[in-house]
C-alpha atoms as a PDB file:
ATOM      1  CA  UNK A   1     147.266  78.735  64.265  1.00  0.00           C
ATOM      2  CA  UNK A   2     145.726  76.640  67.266  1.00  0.00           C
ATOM      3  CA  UNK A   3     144.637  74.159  64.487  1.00  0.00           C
ATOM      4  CA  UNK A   4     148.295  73.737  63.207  1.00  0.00           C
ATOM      5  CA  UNK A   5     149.457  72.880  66.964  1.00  0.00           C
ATOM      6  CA  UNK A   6     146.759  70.474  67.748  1.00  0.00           C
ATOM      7  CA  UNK A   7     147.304  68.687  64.364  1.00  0.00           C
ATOM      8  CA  UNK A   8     150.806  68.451  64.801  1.00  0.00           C
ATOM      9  CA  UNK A   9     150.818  67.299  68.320  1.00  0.00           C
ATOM     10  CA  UNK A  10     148.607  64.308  67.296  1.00  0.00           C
ATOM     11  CA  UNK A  11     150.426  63.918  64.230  1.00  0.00           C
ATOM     12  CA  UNK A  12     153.122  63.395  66.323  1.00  0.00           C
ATOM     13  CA  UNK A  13     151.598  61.407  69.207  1.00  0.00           C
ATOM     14  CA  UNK A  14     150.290  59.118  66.108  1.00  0.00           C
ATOM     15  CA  UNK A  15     154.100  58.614  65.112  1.00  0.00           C
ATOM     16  CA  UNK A  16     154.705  57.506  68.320  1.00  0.00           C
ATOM     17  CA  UNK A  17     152.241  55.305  68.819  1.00  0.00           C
ATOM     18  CA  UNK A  18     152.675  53.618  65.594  1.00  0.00           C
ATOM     19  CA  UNK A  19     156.401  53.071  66.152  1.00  0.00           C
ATOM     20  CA  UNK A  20     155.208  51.643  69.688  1.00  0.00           C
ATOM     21  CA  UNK A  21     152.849  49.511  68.160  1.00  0.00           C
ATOM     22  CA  UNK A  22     155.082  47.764  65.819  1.00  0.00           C
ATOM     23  CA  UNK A  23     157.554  47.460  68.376  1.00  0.00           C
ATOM     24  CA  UNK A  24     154.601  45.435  70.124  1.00  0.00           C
ATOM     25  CA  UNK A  25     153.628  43.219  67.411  1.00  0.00           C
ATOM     26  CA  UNK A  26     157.546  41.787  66.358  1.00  0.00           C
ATOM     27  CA  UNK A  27     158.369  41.030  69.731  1.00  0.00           C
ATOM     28  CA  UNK A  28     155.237  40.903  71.879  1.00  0.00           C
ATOM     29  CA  UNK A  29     157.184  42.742  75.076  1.00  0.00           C
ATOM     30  CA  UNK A  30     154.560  44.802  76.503  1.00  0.00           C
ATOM     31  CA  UNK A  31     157.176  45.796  79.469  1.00  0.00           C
ATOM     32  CA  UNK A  32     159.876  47.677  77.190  1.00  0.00           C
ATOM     33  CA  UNK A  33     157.149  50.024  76.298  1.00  0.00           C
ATOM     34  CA  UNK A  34     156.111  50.677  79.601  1.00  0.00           C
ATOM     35  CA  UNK A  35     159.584  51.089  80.894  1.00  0.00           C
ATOM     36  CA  UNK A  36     160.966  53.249  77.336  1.00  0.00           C
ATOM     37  CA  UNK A  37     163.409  55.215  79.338  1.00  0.00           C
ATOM     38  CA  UNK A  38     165.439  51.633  80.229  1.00  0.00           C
ATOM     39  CA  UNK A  39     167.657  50.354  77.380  1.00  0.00           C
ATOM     40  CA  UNK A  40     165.519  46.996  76.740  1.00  0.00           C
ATOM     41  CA  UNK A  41     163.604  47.856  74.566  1.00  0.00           C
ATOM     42  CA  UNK A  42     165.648  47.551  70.835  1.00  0.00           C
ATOM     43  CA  UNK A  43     163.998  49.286  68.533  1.00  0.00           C
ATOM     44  CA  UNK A  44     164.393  48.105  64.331  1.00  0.00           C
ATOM     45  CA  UNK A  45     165.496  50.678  62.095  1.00  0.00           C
ATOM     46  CA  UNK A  46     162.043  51.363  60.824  1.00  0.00           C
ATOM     47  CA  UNK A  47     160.304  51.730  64.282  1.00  0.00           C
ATOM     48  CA  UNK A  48     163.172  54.360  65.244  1.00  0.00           C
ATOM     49  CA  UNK A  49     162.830  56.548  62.195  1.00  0.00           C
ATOM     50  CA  UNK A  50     158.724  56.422  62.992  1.00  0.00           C
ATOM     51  CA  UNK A  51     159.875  57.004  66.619  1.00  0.00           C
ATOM     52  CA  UNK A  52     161.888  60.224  65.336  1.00  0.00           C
ATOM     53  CA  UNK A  53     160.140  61.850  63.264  1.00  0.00           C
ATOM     54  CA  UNK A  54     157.259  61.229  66.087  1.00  0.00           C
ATOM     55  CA  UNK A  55     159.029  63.147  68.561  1.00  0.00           C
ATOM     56  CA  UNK A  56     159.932  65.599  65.880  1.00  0.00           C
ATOM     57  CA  UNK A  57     156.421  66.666  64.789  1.00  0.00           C
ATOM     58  CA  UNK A  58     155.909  66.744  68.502  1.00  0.00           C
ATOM     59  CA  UNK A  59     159.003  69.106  69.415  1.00  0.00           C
ATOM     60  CA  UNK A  60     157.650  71.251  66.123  1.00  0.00           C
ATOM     61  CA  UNK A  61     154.535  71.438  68.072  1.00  0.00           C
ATOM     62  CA  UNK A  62     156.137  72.809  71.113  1.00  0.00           C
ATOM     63  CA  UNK A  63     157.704  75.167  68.696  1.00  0.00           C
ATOM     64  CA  UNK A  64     154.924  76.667  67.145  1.00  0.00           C
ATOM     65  CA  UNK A  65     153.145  76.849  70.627  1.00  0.00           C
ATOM     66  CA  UNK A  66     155.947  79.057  71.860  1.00  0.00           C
ATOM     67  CA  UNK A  67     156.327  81.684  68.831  1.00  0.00           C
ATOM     68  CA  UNK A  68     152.442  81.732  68.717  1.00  0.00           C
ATOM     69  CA  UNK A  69     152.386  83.377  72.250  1.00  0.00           C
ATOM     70  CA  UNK A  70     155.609  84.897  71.940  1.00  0.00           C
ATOM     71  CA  UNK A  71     154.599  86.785  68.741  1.00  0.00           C
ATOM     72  CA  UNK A  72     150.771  86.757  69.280  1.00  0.00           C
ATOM     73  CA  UNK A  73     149.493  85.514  66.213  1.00  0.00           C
END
């Protein structure tokens, strides 16, 4: 079970960083990715949906974590 966590938590940090990378490369604003929490940083449709399902593989992660010690598998 500790393999499924650690693969989806860098599945999901992957995501992530792809959507963050492509972000980089279309409008070359290194600041919007440091700052993410502001509203500067205008993600295209594509990017979100990687961003998403990112931080969806990452929340499954968390998940998983959390009935793996609950039920001690």
């Amino acid at each position: 079970m500790q393999y499924v966590q650690g693969a989806l938590l860098t599945l999901g940090l992957v995501l992530v960083l792809i959507a963050y990378s492509h972000y980089i490369r279309r409008t070359g604003d290194w600041g919007g990715v440091l700052r993410f929490w502001r509203r500067g940083m205008a993600l295209s449709v594509v990017e979100f949906k990687i961003q998403r399902a990112g931080l969806l593989v990452l929340i499954l992660a968390v998940v998983v974590r959390f009935a793996s010690v609950l039920f001690q598998w």
